[in-house]
C-alpha atoms as a PDB file:
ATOM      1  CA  UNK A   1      25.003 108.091 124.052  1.00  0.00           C
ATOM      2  CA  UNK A   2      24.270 105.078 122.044  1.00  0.00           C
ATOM      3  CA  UNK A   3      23.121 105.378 118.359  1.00  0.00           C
ATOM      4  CA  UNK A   4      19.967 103.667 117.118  1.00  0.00           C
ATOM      5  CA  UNK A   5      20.480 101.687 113.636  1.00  0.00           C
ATOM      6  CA  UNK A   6      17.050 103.200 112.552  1.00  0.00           C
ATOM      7  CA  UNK A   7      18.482 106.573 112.226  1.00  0.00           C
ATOM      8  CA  UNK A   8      22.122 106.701 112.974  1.00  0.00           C
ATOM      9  CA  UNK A   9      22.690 107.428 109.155  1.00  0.00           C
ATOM     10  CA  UNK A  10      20.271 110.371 108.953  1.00  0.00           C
ATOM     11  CA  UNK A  11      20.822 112.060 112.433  1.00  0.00           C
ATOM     12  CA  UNK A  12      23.093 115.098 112.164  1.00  0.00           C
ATOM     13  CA  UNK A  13      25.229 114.085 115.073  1.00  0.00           C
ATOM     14  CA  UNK A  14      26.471 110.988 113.659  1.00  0.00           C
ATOM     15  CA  UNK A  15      25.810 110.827 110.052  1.00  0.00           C
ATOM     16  CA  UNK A  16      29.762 111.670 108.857  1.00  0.00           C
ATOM     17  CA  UNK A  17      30.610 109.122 111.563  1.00  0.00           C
ATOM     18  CA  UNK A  18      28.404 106.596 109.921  1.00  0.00           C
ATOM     19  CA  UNK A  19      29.527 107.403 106.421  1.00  0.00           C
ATOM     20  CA  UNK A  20      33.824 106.739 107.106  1.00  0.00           C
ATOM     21  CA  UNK A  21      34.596 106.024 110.830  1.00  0.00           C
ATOM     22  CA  UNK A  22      33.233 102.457 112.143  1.00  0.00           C
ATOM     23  CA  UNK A  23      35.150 100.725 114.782  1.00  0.00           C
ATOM     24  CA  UNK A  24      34.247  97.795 116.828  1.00  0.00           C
ATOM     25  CA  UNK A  25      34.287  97.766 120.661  1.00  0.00           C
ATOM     26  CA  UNK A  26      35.883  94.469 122.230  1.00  0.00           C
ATOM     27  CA  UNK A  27      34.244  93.574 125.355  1.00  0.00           C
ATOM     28  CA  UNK A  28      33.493  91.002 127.428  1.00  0.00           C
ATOM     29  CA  UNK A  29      29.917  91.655 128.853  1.00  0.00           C
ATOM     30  CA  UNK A  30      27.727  94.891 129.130  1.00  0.00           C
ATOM     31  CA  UNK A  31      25.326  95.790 131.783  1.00  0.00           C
ATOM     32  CA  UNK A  32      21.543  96.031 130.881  1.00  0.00           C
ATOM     33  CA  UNK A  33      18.880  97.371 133.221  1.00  0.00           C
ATOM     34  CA  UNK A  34      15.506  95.961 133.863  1.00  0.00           C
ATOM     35  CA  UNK A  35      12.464  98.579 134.839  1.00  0.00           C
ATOM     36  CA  UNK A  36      10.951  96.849 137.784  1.00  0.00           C
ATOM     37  CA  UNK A  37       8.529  97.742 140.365  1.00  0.00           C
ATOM     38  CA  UNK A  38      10.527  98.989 142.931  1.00  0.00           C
ATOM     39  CA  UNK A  39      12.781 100.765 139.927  1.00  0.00           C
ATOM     40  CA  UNK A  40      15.761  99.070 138.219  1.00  0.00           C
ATOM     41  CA  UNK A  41      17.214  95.848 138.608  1.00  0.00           C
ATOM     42  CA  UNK A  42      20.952  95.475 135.999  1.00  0.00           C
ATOM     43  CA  UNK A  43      21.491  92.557 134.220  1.00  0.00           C
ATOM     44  CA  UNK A  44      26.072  91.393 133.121  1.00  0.00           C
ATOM     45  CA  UNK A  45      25.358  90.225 129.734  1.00  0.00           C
ATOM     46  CA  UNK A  46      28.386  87.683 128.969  1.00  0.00           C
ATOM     47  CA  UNK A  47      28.899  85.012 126.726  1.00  0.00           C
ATOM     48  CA  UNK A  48      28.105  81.752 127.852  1.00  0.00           C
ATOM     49  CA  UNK A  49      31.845  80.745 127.248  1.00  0.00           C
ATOM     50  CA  UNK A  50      33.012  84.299 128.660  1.00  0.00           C
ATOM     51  CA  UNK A  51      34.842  85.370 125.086  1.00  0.00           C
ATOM     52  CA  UNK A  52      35.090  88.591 123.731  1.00  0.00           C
ATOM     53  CA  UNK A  53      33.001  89.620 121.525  1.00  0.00           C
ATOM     54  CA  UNK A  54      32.689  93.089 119.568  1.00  0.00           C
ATOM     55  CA  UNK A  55      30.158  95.659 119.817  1.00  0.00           C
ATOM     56  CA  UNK A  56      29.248  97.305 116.514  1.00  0.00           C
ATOM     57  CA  UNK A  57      29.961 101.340 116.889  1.00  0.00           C
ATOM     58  CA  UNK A  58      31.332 104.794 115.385  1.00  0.00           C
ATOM     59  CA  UNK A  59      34.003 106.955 116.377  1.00  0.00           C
ATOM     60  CA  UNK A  60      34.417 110.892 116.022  1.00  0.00           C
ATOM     61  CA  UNK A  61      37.150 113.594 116.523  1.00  0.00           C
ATOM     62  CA  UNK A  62      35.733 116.409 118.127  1.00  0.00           C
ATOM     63  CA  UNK A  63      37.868 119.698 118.984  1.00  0.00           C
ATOM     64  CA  UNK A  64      36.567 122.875 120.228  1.00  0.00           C
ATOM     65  CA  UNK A  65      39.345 125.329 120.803  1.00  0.00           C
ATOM     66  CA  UNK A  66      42.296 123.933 122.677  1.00  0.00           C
ATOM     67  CA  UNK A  67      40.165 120.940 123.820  1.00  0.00           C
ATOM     68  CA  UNK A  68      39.837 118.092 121.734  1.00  0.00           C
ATOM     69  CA  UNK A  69      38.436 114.096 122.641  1.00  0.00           C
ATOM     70  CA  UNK A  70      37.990 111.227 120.396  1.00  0.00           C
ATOM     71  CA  UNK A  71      34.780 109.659 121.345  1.00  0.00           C
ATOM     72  CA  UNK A  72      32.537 106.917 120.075  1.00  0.00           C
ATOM     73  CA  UNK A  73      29.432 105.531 120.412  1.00  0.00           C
ATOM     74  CA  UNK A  74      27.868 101.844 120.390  1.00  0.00           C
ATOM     75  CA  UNK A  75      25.078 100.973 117.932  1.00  0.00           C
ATOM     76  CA  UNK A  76      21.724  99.318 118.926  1.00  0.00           C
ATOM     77  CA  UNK A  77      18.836  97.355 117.688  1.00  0.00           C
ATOM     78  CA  UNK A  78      15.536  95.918 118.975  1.00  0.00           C
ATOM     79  CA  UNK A  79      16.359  93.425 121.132  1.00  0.00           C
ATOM     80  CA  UNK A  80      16.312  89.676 120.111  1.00  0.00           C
ATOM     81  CA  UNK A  81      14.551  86.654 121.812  1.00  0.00           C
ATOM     82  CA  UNK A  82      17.013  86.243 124.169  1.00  0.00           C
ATOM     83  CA  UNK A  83      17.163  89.837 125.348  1.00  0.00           C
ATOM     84  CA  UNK A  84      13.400  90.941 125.006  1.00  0.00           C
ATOM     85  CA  UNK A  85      12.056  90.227 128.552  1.00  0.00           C
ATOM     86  CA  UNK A  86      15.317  92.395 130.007  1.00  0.00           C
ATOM     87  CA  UNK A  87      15.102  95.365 127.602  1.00  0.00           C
ATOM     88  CA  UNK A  88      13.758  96.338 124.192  1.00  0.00           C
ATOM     89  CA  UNK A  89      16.714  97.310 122.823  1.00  0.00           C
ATOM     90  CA  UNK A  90      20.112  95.602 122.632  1.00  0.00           C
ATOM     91  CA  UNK A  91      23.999  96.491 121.597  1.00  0.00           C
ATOM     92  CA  UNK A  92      24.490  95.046 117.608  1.00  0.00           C
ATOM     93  CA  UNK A  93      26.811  92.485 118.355  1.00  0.00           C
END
């Protein structure tokens, strides 16, 4: 589940995360789809020089029981120029 800037510091489910536990995500493209007519077409978003590049995001222990996972999350915002025909919304890079 990805976490909208707008509200990521007032929604219950990641507000402590936002407050203390940031981490960045090194990658080297993400996927984006595209709604088209006959349904979805995906789009490898990369740098044009194919570096890394980090993905702002939030991390959280969770434990229920025996079980336990540390998971995180990726941050978005409205898409910019460049990504606005593909999707409205966009990874904060």
């Amino acid at each position: 589940m990805n976490a909208r800037l707008e509200t990521v510091a007032d929604k219950p489910s990641f507000r402590a995360a936002f407050k203390q536990r940031h981490v960045i995500l090194v990658a080297t493209g993400y996927y984006e789809w595209r709604r088209i007519a006959s349904g979805k077409q995906a789009y490898h978003i990369t740098r044009p020089d194919q570096a890394v590049f980090g993905f702002a995001g939030l991390w959280e222990h969770w434990q229920q029981g025996e079980e336990a996972a540390n998971l995180c999350t990726i941050i978005t915002t409205a898409a910019n120029d460049k990504m606005k025909n593909i999707h409205s919304r966009m990874p904060i890079i």
